[in-house]
Protein backbone atom coordinates (compact mmCIF):
# COMPACT_ATOMS: atom_id res chain seq x y z
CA UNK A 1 178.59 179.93 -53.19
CA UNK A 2 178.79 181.13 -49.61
CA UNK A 3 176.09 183.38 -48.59
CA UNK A 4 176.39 185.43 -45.21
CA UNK A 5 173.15 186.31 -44.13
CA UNK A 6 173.29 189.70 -41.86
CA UNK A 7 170.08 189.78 -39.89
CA UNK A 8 169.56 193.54 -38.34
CA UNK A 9 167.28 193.97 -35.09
CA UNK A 10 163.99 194.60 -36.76
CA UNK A 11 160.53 193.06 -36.68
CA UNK A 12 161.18 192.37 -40.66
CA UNK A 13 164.11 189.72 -39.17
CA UNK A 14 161.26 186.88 -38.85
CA UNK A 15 161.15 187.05 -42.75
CA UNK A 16 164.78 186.26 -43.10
CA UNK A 17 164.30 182.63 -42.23
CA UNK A 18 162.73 182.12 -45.35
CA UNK A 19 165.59 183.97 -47.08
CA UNK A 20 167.93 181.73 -45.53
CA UNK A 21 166.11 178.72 -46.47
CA UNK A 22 166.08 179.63 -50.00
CA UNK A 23 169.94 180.60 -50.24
CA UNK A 24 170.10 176.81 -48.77
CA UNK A 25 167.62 175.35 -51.31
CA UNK A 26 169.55 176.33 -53.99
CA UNK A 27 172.57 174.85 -53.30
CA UNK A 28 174.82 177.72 -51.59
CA UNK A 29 176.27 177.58 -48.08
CA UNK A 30 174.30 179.84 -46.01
CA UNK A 31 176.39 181.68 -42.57
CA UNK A 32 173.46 183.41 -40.80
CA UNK A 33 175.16 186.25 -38.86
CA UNK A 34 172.62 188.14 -36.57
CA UNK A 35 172.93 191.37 -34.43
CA UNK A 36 172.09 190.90 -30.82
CA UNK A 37 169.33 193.23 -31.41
CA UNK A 38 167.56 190.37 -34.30
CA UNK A 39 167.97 188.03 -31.58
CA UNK A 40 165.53 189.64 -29.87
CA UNK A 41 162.86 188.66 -32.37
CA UNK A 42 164.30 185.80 -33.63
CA UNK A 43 166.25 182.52 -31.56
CA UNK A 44 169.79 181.30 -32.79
CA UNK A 45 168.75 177.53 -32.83
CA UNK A 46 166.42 178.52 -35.55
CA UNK A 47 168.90 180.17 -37.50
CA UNK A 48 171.60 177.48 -36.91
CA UNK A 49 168.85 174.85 -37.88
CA UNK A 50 168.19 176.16 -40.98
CA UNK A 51 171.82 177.44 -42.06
CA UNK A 52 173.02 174.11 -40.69
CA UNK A 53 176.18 176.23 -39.64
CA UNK A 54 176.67 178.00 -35.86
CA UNK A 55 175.95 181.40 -35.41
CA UNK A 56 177.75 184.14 -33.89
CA UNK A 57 177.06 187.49 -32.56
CA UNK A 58 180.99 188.89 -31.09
CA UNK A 59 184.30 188.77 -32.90
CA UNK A 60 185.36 187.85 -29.21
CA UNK A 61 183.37 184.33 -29.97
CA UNK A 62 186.47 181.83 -31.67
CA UNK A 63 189.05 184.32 -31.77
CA UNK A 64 191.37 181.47 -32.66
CA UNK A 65 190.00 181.46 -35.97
CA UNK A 66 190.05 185.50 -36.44
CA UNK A 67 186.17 185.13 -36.89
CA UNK A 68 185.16 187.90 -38.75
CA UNK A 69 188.56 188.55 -41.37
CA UNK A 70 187.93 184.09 -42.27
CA UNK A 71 183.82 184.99 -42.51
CA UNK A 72 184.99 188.12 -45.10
CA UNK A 73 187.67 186.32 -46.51
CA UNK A 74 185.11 182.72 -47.59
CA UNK A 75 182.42 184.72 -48.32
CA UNK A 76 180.73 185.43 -52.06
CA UNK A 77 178.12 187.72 -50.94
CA UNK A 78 176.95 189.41 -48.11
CA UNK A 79 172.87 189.71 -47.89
CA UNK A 80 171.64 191.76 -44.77
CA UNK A 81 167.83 191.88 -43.80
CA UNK A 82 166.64 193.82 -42.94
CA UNK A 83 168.76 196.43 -42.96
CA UNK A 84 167.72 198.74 -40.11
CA UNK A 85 168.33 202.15 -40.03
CA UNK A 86 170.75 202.00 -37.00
CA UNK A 87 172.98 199.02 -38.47
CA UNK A 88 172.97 200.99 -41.97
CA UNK A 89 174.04 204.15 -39.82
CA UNK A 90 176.93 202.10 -37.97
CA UNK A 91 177.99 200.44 -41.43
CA UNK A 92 178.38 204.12 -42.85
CA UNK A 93 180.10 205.60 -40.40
CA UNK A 94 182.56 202.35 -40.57
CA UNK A 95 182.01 201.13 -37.23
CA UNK A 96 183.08 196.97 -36.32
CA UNK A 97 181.62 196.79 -32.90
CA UNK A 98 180.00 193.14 -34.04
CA UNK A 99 180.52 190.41 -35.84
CA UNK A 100 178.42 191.66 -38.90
CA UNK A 101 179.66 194.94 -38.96
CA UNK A 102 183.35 194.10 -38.64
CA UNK A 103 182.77 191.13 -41.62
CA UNK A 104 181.56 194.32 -44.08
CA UNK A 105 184.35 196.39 -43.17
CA UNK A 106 186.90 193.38 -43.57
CA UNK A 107 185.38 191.51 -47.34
CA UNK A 108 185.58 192.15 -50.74
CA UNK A 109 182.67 190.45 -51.86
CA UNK A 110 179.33 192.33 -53.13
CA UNK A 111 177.66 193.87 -50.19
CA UNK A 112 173.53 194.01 -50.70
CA UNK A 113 171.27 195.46 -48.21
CA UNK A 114 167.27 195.20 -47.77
CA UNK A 115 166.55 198.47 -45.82
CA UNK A 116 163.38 198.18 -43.74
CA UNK A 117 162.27 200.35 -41.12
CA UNK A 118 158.74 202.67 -40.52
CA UNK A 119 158.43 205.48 -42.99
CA UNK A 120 159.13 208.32 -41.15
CA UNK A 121 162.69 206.78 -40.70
CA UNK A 122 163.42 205.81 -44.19
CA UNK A 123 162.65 209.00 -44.99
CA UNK A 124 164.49 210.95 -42.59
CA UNK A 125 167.48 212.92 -44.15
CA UNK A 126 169.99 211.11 -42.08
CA UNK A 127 169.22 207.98 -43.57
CA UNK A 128 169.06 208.91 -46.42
CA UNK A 129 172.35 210.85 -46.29
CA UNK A 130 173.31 207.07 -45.00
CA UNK A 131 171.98 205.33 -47.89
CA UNK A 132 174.13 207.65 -50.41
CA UNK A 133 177.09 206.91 -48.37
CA UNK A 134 176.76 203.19 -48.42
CA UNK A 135 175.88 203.27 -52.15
CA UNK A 136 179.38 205.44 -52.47
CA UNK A 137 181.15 202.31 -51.23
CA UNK A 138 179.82 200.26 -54.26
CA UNK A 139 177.24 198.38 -51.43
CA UNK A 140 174.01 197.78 -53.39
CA UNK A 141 170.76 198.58 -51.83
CA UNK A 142 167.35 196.92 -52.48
CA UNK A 143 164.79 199.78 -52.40
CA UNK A 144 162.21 199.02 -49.32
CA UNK A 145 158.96 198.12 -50.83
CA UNK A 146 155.50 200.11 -50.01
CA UNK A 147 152.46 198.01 -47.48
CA UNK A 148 151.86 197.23 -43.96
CA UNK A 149 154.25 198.50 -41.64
CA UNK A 150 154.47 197.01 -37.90
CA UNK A 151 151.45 199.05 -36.69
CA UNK A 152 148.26 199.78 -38.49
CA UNK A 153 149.68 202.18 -41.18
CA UNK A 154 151.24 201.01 -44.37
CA UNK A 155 154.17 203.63 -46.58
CA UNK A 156 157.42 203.04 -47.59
CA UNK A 157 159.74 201.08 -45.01
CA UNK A 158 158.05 197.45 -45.45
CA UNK A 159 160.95 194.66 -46.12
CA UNK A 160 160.57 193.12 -49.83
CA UNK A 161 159.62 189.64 -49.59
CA UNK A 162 162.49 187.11 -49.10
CA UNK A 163 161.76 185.45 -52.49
CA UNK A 164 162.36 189.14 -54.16
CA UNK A 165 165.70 190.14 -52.18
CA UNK A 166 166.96 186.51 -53.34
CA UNK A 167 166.35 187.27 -56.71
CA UNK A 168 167.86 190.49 -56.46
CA UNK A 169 170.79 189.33 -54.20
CA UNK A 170 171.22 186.82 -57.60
CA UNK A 171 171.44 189.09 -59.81
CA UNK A 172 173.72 191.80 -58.15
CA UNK A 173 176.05 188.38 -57.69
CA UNK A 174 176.04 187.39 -61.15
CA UNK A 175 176.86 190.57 -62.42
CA UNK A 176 179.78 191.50 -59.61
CA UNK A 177 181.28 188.03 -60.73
CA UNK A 178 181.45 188.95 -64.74
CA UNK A 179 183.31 192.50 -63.54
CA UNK A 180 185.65 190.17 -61.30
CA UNK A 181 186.45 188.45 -63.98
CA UNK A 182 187.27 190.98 -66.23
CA UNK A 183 189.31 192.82 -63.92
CA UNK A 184 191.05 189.65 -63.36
CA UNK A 185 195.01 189.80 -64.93
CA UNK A 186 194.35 185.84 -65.65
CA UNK A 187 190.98 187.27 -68.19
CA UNK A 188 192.13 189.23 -70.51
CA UNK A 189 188.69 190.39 -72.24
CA UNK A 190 190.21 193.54 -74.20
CA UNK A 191 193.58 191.28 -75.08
CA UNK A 192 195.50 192.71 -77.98
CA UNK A 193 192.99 196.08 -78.15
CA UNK A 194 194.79 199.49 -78.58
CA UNK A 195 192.53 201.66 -76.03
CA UNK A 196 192.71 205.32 -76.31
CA UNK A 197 192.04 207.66 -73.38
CA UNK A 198 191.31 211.02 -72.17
CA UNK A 199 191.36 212.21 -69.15
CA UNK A 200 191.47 215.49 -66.56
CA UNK A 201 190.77 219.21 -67.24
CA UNK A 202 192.22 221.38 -70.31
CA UNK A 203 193.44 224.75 -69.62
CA UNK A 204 192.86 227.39 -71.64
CA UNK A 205 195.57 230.16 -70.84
CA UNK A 206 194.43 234.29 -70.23
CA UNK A 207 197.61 235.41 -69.61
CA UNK A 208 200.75 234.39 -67.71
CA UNK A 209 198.90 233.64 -64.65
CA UNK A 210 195.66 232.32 -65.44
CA UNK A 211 193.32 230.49 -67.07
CA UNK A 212 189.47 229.42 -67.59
CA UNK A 213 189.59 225.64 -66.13
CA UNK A 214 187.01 223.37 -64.28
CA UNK A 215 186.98 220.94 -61.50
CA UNK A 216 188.06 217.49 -63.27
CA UNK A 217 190.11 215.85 -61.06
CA UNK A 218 191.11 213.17 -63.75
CA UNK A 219 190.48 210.09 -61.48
CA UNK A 220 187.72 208.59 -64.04
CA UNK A 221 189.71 208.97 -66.95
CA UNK A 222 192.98 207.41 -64.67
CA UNK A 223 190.72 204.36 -63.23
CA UNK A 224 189.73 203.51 -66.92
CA UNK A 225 192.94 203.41 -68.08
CA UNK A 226 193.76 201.32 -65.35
CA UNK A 227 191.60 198.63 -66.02
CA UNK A 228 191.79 198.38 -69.04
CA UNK A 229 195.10 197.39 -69.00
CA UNK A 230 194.63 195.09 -66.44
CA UNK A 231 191.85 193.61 -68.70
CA UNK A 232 194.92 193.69 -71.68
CA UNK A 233 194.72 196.24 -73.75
CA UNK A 234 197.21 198.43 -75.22
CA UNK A 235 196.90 201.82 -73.05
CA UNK A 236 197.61 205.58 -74.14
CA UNK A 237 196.36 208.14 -71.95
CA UNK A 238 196.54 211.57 -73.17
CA UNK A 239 196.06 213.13 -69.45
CA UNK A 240 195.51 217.18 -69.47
CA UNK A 241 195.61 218.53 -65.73
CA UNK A 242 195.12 216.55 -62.78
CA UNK A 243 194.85 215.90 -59.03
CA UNK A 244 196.70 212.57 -58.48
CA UNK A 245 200.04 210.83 -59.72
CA UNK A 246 199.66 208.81 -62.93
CA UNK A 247 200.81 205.54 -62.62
CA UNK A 248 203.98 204.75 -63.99
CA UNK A 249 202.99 201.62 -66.11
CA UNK A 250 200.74 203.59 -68.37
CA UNK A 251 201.55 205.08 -71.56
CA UNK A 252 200.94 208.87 -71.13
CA UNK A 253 200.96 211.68 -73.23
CA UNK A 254 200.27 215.17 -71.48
CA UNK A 255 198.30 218.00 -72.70
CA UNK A 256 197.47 221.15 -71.37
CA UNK A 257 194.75 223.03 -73.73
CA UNK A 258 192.09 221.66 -75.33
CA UNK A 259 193.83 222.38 -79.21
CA UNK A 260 196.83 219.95 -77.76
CA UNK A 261 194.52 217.43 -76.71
CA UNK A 262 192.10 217.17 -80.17
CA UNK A 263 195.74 217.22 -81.64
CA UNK A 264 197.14 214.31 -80.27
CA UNK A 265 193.01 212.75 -80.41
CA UNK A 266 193.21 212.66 -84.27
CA UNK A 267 197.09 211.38 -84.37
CA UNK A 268 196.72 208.91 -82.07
CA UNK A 269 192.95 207.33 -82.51
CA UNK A 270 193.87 206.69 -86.09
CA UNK A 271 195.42 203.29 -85.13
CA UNK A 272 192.73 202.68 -81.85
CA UNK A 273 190.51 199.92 -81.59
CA UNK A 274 188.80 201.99 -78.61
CA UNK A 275 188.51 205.67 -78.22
CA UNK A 276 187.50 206.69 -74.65
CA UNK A 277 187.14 210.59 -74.29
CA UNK A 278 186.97 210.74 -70.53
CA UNK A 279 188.59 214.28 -70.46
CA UNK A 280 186.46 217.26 -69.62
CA UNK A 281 187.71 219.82 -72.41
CA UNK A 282 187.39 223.36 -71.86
CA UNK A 283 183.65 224.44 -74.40
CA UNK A 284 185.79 228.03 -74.89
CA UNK A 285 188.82 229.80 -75.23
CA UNK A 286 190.20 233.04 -75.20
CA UNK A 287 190.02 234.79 -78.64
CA UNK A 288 193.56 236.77 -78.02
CA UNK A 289 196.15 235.47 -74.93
CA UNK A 290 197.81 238.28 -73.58
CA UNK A 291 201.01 238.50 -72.94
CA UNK A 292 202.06 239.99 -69.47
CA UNK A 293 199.45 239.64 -66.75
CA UNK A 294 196.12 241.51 -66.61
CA UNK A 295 196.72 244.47 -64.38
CA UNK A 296 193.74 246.16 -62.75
CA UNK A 297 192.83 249.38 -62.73
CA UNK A 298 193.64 251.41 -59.48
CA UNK A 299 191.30 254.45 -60.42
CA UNK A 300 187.97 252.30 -61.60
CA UNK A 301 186.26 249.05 -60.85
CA UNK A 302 185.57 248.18 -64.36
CA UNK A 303 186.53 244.72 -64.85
CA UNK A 304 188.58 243.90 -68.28
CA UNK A 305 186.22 242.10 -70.89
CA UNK A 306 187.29 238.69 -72.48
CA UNK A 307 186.50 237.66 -75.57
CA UNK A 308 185.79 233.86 -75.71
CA UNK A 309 185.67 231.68 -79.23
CA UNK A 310 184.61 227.80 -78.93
CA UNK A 311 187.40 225.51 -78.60
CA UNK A 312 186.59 222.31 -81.20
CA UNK A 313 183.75 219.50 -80.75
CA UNK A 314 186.85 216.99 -80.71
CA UNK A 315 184.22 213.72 -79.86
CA UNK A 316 182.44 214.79 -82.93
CA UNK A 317 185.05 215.59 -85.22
CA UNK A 318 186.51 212.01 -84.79
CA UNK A 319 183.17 210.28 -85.10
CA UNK A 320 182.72 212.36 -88.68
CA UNK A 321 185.84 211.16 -89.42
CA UNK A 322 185.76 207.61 -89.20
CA UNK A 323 182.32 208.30 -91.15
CA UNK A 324 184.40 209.38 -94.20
CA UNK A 325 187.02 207.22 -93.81
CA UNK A 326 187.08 203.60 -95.12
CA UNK A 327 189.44 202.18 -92.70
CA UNK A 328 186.66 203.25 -89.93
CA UNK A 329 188.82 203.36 -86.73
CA UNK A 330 188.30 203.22 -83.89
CA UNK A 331 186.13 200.64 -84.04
CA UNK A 332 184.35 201.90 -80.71
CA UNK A 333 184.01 205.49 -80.02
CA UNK A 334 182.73 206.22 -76.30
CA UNK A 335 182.66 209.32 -74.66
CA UNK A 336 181.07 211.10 -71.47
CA UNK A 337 178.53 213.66 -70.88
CA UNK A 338 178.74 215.61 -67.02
CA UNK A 339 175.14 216.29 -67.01
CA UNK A 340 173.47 218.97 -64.31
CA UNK A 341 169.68 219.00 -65.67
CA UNK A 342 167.89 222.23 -66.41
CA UNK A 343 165.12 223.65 -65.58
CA UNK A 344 162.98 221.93 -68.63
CA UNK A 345 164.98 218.53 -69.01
CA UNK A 346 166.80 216.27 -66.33
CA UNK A 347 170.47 215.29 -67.14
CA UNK A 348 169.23 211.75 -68.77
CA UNK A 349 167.45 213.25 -71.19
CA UNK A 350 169.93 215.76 -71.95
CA UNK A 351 172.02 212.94 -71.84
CA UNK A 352 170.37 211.25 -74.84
CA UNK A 353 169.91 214.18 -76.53
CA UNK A 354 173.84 214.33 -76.47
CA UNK A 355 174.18 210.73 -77.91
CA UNK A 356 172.07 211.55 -80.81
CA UNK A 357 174.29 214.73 -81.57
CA UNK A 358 177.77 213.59 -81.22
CA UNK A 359 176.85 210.22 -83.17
CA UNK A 360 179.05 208.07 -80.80
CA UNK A 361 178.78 204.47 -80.07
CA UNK A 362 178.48 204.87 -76.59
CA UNK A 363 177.66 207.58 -73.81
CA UNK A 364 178.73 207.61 -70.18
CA UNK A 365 176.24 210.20 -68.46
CA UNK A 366 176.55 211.57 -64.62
CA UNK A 367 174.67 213.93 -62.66
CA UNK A 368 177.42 216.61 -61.49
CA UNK A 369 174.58 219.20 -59.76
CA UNK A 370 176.11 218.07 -56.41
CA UNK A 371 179.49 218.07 -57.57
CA UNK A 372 179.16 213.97 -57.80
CA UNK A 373 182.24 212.66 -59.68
CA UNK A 374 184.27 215.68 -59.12
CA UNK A 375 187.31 214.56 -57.18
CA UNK A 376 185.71 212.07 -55.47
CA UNK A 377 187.03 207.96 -55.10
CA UNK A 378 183.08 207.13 -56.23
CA UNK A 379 180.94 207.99 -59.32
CA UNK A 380 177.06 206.97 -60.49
CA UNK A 381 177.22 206.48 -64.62
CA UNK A 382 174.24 205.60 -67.07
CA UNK A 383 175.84 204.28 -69.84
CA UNK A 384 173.54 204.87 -73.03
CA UNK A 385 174.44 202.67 -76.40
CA UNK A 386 173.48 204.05 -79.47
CA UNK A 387 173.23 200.25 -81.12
CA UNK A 388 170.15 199.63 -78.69
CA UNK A 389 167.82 201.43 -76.15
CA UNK A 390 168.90 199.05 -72.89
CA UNK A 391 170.09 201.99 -70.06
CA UNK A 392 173.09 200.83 -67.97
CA UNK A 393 173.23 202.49 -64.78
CA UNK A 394 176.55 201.52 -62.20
CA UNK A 395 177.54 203.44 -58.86
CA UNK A 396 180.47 202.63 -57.05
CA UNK A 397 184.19 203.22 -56.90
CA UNK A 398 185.98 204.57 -59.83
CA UNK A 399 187.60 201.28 -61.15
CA UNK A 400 184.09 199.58 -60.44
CA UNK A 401 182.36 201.70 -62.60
CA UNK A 402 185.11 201.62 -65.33
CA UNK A 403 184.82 197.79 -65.51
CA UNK A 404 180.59 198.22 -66.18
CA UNK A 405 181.48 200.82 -68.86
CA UNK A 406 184.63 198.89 -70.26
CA UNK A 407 182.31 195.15 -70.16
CA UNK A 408 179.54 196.98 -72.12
CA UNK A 409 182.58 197.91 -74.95
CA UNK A 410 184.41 194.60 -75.07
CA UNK A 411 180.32 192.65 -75.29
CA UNK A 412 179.55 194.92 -78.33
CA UNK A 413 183.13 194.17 -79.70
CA UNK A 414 182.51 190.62 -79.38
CA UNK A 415 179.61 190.96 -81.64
CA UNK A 416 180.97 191.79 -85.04
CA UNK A 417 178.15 191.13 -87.42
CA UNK A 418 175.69 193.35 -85.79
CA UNK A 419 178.88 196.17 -85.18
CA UNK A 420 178.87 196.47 -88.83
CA UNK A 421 175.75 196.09 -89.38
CA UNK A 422 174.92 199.27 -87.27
CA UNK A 423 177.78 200.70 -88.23
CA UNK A 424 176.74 200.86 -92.25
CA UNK A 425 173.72 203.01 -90.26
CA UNK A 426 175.35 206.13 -88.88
């Protein structure tokens, strides 16, 4: 592999000599690719020595070659420590005014950072506003360990040790290359699977004019769909309401109220291999819809009372189903769980409580107290698996996180003596 090493201007930078020299040792190509700042504690020759490759600093050095788009393009990973609080803050805010900088903005390859800095800046909310940024791009970032800083105090802020970021660097790499793959038209891992999904908000009408709804954008439920067809499977959405155009090339069924959508749930999902409820359905519903819109009342300020009555536990009902049924489709039954914590439990453990009580196979859980998920390009997901206790947590763009969640299903599928086998359990 080819390994860009991104050295930030920090004391830490001495360490990533060693990191360099074990990238090398195993076998990869190693670019080292300083700031000017990390030349200040460390000296090019010894970087070019030990990457046995010439180091840069400017996109304005061998402009012939485009430097920093042929660095992105070649690359398979780029490591960078330390990560110092000012490069993470210029790599958030999307700046190129270096080489490094402009490489990040310009690759597709798995960007890892090693944060290290004194405590009192890790801490600080703008970093750590930077940090959830960065992570929003689908960058992974090594926590800073706790020791000796620079001076004579020690906290959080010290670099890990090269032989732990290479590890870690590794690992992030190994894993990034299995989603490639999957996401790759050429690897069809879900080939000749019919894939159910859900996806945006129900709408439960009042009257002419309104309606109780919530803030799905659909996005999730759209990105899944998307890659799993990329991945080969046979795709019906059933899409409710939402924010952006569905495209074209999937098989779509609209809904508008949660009744429509458990409808076309229980027609469809009889013939599914995978059943993906992504869709956040409306928990009630008006008892009585009224006709002609709800007029107020010039002469009081009373406010007209609605009667609510549950709309259906549609995940549930299909997992009782395939229960009774012999023919026990679908196969896989996943659905997800927007999770704000209370004061008692966090959202994990409500989370889990969930997975027990709807009797799925699998449970995509998010934190929505910040409105994370909602709308946005990004979402975090702990994907719990009622077959084992392994937690898998993914953050990063929509379609990222939908190739974690859609690996984990196609892995178990793959595995058919201990799907039944846990399957004779429920």
């Amino acid at each position: 592999m080819r390994i860009v090493v991104g050295i930030g201007g920090g004391i830490a930078a001495y360490k990533a000599t060693m990191l360099l020299r074990l990238f090398s040792k195993a076998g990869h190509e190693v670019i080292a690719m300083p700031t000017e700042a990390a030349l200040q504690f460390i000296g090019k020759p010894t970087l070019e020595a030990l990457s046995s490759n010439p180091v840069s600093t400017s996109v304005f050095e061998r402009v012939e070659d485009v430097n920093h788009v042929r660095q992105a393009d070649e690359a398979d990973a780029v490591v960078i420590a330390p990560a110092t609080a000012d490069l993470m803050s210029r790599l958030a805010q999307g700046r190129a005014d270096d080489l490094l900088t402009a490489t990040v903005l310009t690759t597709h390859a798995p960007v890892i950072l090693a944060p290290a800095m004194h405590t009192q800046m890790w801490e600080h909310p703008a970093t750590q506003e930077n940090v959830q940024r960065l992570r929003s791009f689908g960058y992974e970032i090594i926590p800073p360990a706790h020791g000796r800083l620079t001076g004579p105090d020690s906290g959080v802020g010290r670099m890990p040790e090269p032989e732990d970021i290479f590890s870690a660097a590794l690992e992030v790499i190994e894993q990034r290359g299995e989603l490639s793959s999957l996401t790759d038209p050429n690897s069809l891992a879900l080939d000749g699977k019919r894939v159910v999904i859900t996806a945006g908000g129900t709408r439960e009408p009042l009257d002419p004019v309104r309606f109780l709804g919530n803030k799905s954008s659909g996005k999730q439920g759209i990105a899944l769909a998307q890659v799993a067809q990329r991945m080969g499977a046979e795709v019906k959405l059933i899409c409710a309401h939402v924010d952006i155009d569905i495209p074209e090339d999937i098989s779509t069924v609209r809904v508008s109220t949660g009744l429509e959508l458990k409808n076309q749930v229980e027609n469809l999902s009889r013939d599914a291999d995978i059943l993906i409820m992504a869709a956040a359905v409306a928990d009630f519903r008006p008892v009585a819809y009224e006709e002609f819109k709800i007029k107020k009342n010039a002469d009081t300020n009373d406010a007209p009372t609605i009667e609510l009555v549950r709309n259906p536990d549609i995940l549930r009902e299909i997992v009782v189903r395939r229960q009774q049924e012999k023919q026990q489709q679908p196969a896989v039954i996943v659905g997800f769980a927007a999770e704000t914590g209370s004061a008692e439990k966090s959202y994990l453990s409500l989370g889990r409580e969930k997975l027990v009580r709807k009797g799925c196979d699998f449970l995509a859980v998010n934190d929505v107290s910040n409105n994370a998920g909602f709308g946005t390009d990004s979402n975090a997901l702990t994907i719990l698996s009622k077959f084992n206790n392994q937690e898998i947590h993914c953050e990063g763009t929509k379609e990222e996180v939908s190739s974690e969640l859609l690996l984990a299903v196609a892995q178990h599928l793959s595995e058919p003596l201990t799907s039944s086998s846990q399957r004779v359990s429920e």
